[in-house]
C-alpha atoms as a PDB file:
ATOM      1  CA  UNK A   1       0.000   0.000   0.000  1.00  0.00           C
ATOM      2  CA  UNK A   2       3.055   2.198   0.614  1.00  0.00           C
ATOM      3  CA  UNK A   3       4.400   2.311  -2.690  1.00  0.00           C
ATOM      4  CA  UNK A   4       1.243   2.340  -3.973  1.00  0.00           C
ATOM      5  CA  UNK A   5       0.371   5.517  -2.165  1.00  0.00           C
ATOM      6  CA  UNK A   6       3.933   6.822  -3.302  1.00  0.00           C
ATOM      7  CA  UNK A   7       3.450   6.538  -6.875  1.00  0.00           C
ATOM      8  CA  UNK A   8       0.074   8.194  -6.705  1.00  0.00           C
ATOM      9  CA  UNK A   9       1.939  11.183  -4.851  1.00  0.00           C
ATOM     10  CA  UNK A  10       4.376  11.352  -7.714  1.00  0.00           C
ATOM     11  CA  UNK A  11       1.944  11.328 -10.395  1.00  0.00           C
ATOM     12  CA  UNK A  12      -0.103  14.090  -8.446  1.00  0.00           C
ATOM     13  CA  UNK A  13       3.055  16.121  -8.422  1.00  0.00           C
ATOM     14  CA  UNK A  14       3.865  15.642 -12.315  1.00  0.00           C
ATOM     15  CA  UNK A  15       0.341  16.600 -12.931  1.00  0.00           C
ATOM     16  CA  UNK A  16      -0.246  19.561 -10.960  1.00  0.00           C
ATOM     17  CA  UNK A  17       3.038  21.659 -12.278  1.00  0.00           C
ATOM     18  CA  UNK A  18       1.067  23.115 -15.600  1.00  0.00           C
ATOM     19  CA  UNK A  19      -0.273  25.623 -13.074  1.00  0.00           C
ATOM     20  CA  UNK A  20       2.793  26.836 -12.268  1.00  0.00           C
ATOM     21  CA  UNK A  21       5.276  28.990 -14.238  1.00  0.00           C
ATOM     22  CA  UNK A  22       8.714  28.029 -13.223  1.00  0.00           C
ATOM     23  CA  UNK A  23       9.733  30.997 -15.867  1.00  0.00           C
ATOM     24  CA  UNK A  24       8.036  33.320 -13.537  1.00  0.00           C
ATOM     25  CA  UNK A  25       8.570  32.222  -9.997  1.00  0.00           C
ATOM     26  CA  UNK A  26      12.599  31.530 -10.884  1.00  0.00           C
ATOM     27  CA  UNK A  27      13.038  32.079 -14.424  1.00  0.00           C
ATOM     28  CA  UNK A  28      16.370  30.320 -14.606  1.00  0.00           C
ATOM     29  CA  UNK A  29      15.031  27.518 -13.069  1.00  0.00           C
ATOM     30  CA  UNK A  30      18.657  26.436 -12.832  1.00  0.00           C
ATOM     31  CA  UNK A  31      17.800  23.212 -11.009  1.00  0.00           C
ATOM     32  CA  UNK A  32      15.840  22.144 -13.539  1.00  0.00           C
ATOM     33  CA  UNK A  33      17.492  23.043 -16.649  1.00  0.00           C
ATOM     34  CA  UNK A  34      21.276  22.341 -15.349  1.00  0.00           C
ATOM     35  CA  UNK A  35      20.019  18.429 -15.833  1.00  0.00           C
ATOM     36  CA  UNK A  36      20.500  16.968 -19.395  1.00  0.00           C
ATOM     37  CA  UNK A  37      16.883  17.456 -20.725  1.00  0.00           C
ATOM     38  CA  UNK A  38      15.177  13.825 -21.460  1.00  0.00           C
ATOM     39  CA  UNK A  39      15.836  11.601 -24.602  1.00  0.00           C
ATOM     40  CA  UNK A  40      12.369  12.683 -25.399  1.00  0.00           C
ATOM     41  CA  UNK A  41      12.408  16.663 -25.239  1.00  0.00           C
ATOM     42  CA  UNK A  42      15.400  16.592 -27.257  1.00  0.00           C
ATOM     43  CA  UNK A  43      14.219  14.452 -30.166  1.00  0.00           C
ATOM     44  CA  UNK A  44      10.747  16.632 -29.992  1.00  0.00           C
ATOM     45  CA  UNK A  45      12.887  19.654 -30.712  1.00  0.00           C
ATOM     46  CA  UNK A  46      14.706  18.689 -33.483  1.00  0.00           C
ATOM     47  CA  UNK A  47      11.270  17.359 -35.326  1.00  0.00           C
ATOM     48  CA  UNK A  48      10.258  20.830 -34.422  1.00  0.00           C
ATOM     49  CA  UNK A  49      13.352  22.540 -35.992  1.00  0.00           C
ATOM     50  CA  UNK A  50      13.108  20.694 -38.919  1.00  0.00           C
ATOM     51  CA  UNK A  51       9.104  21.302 -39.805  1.00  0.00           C
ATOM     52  CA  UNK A  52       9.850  24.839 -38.566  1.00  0.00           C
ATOM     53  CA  UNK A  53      12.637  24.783 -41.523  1.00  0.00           C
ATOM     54  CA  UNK A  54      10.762  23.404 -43.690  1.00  0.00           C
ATOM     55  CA  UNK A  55       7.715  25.556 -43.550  1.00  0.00           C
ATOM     56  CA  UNK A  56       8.991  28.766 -43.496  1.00  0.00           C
ATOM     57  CA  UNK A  57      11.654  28.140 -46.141  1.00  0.00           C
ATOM     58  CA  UNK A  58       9.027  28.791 -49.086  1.00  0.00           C
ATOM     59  CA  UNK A  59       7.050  32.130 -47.287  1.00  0.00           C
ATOM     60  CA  UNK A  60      10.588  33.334 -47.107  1.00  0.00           C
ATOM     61  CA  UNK A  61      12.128  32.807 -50.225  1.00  0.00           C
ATOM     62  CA  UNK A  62       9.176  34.564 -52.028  1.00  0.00           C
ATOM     63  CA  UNK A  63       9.763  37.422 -49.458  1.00  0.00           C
ATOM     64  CA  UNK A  64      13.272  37.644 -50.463  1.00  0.00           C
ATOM     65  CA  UNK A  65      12.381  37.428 -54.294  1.00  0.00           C
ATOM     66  CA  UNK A  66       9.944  40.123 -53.523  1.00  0.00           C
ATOM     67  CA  UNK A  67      12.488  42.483 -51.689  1.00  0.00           C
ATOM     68  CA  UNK A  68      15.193  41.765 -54.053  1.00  0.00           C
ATOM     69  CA  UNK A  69      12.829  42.943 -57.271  1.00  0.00           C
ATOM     70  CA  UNK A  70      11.787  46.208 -55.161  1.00  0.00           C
ATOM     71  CA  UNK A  71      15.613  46.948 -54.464  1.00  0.00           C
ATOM     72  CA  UNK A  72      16.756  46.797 -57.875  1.00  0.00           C
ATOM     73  CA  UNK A  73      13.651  49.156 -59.311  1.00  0.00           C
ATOM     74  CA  UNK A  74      14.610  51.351 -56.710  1.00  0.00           C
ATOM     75  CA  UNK A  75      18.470  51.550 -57.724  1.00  0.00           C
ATOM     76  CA  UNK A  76      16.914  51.913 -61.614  1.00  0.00           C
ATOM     77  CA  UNK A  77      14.908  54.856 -60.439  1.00  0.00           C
ATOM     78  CA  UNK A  78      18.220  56.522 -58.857  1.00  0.00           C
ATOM     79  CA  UNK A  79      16.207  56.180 -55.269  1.00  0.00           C
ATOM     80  CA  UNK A  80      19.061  54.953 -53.577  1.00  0.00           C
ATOM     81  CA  UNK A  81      17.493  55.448 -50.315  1.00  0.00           C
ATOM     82  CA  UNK A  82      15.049  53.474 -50.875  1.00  0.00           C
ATOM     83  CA  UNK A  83      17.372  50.691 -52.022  1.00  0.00           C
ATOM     84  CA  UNK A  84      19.321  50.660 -49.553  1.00  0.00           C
ATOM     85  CA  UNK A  85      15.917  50.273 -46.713  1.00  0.00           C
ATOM     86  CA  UNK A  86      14.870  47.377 -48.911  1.00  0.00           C
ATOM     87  CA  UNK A  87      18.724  45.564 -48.885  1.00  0.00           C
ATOM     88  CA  UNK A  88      18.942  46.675 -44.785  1.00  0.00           C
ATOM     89  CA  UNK A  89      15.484  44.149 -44.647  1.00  0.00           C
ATOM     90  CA  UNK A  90      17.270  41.512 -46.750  1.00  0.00           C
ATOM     91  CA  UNK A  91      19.833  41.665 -44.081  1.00  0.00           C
ATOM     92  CA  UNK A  92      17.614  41.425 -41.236  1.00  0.00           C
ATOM     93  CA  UNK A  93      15.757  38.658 -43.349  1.00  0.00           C
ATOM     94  CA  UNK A  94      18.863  36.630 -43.730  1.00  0.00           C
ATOM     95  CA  UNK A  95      19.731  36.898 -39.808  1.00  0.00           C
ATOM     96  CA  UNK A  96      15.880  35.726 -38.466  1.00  0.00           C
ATOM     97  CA  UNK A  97      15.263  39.447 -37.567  1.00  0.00           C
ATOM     98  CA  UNK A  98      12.161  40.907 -39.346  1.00  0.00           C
ATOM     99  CA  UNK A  99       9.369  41.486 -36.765  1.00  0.00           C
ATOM    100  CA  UNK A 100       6.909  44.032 -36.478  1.00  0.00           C
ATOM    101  CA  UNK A 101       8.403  46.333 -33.981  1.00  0.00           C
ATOM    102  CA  UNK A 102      11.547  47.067 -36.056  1.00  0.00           C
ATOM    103  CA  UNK A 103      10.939  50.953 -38.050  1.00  0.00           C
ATOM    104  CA  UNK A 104      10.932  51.042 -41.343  1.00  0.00           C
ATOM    105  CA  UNK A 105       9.993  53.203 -44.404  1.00  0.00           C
ATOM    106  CA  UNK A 106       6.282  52.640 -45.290  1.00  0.00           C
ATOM    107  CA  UNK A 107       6.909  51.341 -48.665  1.00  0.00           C
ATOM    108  CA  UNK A 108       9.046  48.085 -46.452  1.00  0.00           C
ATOM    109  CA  UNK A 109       6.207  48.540 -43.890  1.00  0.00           C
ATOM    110  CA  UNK A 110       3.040  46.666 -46.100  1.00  0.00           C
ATOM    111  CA  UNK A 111       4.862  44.341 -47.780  1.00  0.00           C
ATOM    112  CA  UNK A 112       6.643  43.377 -44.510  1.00  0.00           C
ATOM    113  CA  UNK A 113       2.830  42.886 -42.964  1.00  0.00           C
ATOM    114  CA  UNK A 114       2.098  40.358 -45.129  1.00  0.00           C
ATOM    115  CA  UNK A 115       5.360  38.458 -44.888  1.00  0.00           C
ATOM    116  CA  UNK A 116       5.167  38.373 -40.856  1.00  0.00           C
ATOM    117  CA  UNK A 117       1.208  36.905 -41.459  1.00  0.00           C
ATOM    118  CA  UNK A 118       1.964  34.625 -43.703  1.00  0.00           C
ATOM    119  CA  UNK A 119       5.386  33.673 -41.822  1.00  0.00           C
ATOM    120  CA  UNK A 120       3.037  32.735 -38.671  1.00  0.00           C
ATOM    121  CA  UNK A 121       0.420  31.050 -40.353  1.00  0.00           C
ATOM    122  CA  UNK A 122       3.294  29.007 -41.970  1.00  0.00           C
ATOM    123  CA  UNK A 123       4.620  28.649 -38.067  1.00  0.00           C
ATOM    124  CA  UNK A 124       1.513  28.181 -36.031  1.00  0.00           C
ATOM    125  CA  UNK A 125       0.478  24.270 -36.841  1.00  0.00           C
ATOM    126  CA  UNK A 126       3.907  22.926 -36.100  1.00  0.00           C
ATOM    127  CA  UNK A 127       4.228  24.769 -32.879  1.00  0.00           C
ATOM    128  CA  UNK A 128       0.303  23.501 -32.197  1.00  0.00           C
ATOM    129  CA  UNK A 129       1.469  19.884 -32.884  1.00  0.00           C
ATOM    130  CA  UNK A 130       4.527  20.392 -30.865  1.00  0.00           C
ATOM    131  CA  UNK A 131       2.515  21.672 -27.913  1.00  0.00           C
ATOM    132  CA  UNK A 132       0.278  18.296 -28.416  1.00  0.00           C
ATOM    133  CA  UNK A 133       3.285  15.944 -27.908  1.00  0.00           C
ATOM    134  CA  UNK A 134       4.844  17.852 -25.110  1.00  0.00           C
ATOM    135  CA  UNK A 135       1.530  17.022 -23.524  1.00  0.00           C
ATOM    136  CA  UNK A 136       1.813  13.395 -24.604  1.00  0.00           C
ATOM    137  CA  UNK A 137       5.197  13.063 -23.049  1.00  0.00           C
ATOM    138  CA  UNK A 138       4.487  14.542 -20.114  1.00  0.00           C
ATOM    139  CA  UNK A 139       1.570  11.890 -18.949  1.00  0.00           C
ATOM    140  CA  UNK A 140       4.438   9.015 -20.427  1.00  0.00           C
ATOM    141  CA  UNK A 141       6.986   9.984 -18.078  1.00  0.00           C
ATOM    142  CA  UNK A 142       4.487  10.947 -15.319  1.00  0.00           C
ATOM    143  CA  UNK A 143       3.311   6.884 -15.320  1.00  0.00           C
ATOM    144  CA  UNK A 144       7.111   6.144 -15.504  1.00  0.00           C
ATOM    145  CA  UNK A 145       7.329   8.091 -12.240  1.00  0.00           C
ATOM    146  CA  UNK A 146      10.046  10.539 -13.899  1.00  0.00           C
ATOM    147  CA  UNK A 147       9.250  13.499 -12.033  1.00  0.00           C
ATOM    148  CA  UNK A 148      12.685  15.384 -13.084  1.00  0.00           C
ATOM    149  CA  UNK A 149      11.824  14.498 -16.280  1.00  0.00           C
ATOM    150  CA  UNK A 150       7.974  15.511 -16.543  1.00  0.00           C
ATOM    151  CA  UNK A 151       8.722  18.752 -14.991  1.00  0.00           C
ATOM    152  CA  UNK A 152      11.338  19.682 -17.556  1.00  0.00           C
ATOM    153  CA  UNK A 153       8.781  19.105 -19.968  1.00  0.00           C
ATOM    154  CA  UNK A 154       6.425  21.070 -18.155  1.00  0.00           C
ATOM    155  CA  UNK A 155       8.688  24.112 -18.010  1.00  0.00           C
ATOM    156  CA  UNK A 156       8.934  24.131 -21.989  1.00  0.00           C
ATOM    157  CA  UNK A 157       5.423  23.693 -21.816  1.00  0.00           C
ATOM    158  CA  UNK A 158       4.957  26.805 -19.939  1.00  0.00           C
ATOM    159  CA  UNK A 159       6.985  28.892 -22.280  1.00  0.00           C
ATOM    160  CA  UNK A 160       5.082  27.720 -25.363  1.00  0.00           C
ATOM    161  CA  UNK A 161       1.758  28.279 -23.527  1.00  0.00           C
ATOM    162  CA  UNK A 162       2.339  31.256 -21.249  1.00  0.00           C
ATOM    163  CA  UNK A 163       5.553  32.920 -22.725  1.00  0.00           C
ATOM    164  CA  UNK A 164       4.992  33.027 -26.255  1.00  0.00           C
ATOM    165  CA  UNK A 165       6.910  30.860 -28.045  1.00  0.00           C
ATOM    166  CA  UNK A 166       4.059  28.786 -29.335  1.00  0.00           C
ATOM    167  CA  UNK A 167       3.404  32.136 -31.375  1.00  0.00           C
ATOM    168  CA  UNK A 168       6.743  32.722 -32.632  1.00  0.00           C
ATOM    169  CA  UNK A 169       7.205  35.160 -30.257  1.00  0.00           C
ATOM    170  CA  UNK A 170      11.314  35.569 -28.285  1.00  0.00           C
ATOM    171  CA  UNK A 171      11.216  34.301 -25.093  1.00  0.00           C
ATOM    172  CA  UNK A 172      14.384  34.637 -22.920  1.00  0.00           C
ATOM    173  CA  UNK A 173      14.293  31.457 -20.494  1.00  0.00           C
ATOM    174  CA  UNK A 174      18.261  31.247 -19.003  1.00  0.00           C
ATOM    175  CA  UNK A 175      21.118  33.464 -19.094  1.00  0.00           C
ATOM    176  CA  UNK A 176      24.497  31.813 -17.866  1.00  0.00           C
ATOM    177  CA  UNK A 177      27.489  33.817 -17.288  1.00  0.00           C
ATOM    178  CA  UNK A 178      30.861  32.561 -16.009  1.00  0.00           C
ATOM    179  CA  UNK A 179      33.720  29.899 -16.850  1.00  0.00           C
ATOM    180  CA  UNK A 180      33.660  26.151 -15.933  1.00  0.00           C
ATOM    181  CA  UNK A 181      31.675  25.073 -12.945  1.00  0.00           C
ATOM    182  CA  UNK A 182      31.806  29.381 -12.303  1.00  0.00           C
ATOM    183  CA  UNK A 183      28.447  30.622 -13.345  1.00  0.00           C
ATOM    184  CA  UNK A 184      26.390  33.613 -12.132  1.00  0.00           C
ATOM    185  CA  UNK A 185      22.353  33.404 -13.125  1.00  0.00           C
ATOM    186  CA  UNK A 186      22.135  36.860 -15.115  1.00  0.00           C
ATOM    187  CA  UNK A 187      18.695  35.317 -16.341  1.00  0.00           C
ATOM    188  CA  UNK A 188      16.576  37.984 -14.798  1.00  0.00           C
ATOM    189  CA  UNK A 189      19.279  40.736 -16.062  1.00  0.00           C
ATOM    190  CA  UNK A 190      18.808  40.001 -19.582  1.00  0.00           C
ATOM    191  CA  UNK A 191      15.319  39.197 -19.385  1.00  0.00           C
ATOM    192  CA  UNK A 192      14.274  42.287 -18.262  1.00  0.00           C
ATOM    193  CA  UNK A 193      16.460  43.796 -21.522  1.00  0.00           C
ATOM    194  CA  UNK A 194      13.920  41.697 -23.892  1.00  0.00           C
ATOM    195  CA  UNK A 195      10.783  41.588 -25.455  1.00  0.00           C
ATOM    196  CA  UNK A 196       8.549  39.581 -27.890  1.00  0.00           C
ATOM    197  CA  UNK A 197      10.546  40.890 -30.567  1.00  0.00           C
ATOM    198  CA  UNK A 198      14.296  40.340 -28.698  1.00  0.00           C
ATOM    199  CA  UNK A 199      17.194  41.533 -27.377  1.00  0.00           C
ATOM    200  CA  UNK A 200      18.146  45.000 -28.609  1.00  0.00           C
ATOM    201  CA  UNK A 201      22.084  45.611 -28.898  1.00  0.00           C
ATOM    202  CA  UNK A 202      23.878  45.008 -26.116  1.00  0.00           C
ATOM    203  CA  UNK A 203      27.313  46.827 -25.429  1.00  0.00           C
ATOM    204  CA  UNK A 204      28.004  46.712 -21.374  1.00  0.00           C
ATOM    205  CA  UNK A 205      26.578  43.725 -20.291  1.00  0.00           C
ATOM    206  CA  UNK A 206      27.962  44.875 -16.273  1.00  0.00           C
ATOM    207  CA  UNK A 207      27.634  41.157 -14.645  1.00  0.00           C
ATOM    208  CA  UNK A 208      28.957  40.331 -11.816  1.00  0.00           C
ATOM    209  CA  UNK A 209      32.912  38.648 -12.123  1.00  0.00           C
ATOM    210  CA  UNK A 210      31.510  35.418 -11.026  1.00  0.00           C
ATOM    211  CA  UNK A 211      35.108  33.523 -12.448  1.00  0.00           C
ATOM    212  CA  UNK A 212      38.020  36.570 -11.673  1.00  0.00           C
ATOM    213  CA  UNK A 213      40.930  36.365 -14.316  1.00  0.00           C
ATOM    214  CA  UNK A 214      39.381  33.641 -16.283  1.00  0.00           C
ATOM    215  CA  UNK A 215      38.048  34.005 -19.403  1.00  0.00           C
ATOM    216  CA  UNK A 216      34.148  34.036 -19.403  1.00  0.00           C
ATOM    217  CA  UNK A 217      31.218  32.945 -21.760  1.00  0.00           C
ATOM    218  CA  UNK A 218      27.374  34.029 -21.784  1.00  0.00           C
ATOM    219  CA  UNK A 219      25.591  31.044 -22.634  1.00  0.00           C
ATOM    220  CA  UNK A 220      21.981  31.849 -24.061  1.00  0.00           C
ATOM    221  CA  UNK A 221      18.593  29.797 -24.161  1.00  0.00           C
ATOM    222  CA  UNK A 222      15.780  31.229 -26.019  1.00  0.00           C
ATOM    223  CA  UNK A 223      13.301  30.486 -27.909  1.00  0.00           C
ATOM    224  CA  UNK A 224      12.459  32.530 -31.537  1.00  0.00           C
ATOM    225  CA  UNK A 225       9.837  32.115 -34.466  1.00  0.00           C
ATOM    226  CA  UNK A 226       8.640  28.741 -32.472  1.00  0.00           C
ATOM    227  CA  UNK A 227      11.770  26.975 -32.171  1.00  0.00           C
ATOM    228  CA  UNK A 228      14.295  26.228 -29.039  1.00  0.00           C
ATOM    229  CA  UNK A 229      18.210  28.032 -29.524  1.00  0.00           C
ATOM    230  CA  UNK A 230      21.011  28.485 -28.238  1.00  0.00           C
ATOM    231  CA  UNK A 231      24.020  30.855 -28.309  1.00  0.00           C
ATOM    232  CA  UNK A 232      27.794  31.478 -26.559  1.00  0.00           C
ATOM    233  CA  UNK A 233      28.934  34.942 -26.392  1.00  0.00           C
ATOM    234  CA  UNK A 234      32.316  35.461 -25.603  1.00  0.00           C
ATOM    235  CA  UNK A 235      33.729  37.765 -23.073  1.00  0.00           C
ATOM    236  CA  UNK A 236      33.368  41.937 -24.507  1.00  0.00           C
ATOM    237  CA  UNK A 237      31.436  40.943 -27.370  1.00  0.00           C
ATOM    238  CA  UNK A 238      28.484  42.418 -28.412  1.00  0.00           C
ATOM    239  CA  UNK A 239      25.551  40.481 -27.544  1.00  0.00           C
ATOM    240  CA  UNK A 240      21.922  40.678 -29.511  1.00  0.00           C
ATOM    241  CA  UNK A 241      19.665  38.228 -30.080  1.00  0.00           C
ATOM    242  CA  UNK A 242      18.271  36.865 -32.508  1.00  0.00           C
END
């Protein structure tokens, strides 16, 4: 009856995290994600990543077609200006960095509109199916009695559901900053330096010397246009993300 009673307490506990949000209450969550994540999560994200890939490759290549076309009738007309706003998109394009929020001349503005909706319509049903499996995985490992396990699941849960991601939306969730087993949390730091759209440019990041006369690396996990990333920044670089 004991363990009986003890694996009904566990899967009580697995099922009851959703209503949390570890990314609020301690948005490192550093004893979570410190642990490898399950064989599970990981192969999850790379399906992800790879219908992500594959359905925004088209809405973006027509989008880059489309800019390219405008550019050079610009340069023909001698509005070189206006040539050089549409090649300054092509560059965000090429580096994951169109969004709404960034200014623009209107002529970029409308055509940019359309390639943002169609660009989440393209994302949406991927990150929807994702969201579906997390789900699945979670009640798998919750009858396997992997707590650790469920509850890393449950925190990428939370950022798809509560933090965005699901809508292709940059989420922030940990911020490492040190060298070797030397690492300060600078989640909240950076986090509070972001928003849906990312991190704007970065010169003086002004953390704390949590490894003295070692060289030090800001290690990045985020999530952008529906899919998990990562990122290293070395020491006095400039950091922006995406």
């Amino acid at each position: 009856m004991k363990s009986i009673a003890s694996l009904l307490c566990l899967f009580l506990l697995a099922h009851s995290l959703p209503a949390a949000n570890p990314s609020s209450s301690n948005p490192a969550s550093s004893a979570i994600t410190n642990s490898p994540p399950p064989a599970g999560l990981v192969e999850l994200r790379k399906q992800l990543s790879e219908k992500l890939a594959a359905a925004r490759k088209p809405v973006e290549e027509r989008y880059k077609a489309d800019l390219e076309q405008k550019m050079n009738s610009a340069a023909r007309f001698s509005d070189l200006k206006l040539a050089e706003a549409y090649k300054t998109e092509l560059d965000a394009l090429a580096n994951d960095r169109v969004h709404a929020g960034e200014k623009t001349r209107p002529e970029i503005s409308g055509v940019r509109g359309d390639f943002l909706r169609h660009r989440d319509e393209a994302i949406l049903p991927h990150t929807t199916w994702y969201v579906g499996e997390l789900q699945k995985e979670i009640r798998k490992l919750t009858a396997a009695s992997d707590v650790t396990g469920a509850m890393q699941l449950n925190a990428e849960l939370d950022h798809y559901m509560k933090d965005g991601a699901k809508s292709g939306g940059f989420f922030l969730a940990l911020a490492s900053w040190g060298a070797g087993a030397k690492q300060a949390d600078v989640t909240k730091t950076l986090r509070a330096k972001s928003t849906n759209t990312g991190l704007p440019l970065v010169t003086h990041w002004g953390f704390p010397d949590s490894a003295p006369f070692q060289h030090k690396i800001l290690h990045v996990e985020y999530y952008w246009l529906g899919e998990f990333r990562t990122k290293d920044f070395p020491e006095n670089g400039l950091l922006q993300l995406p």
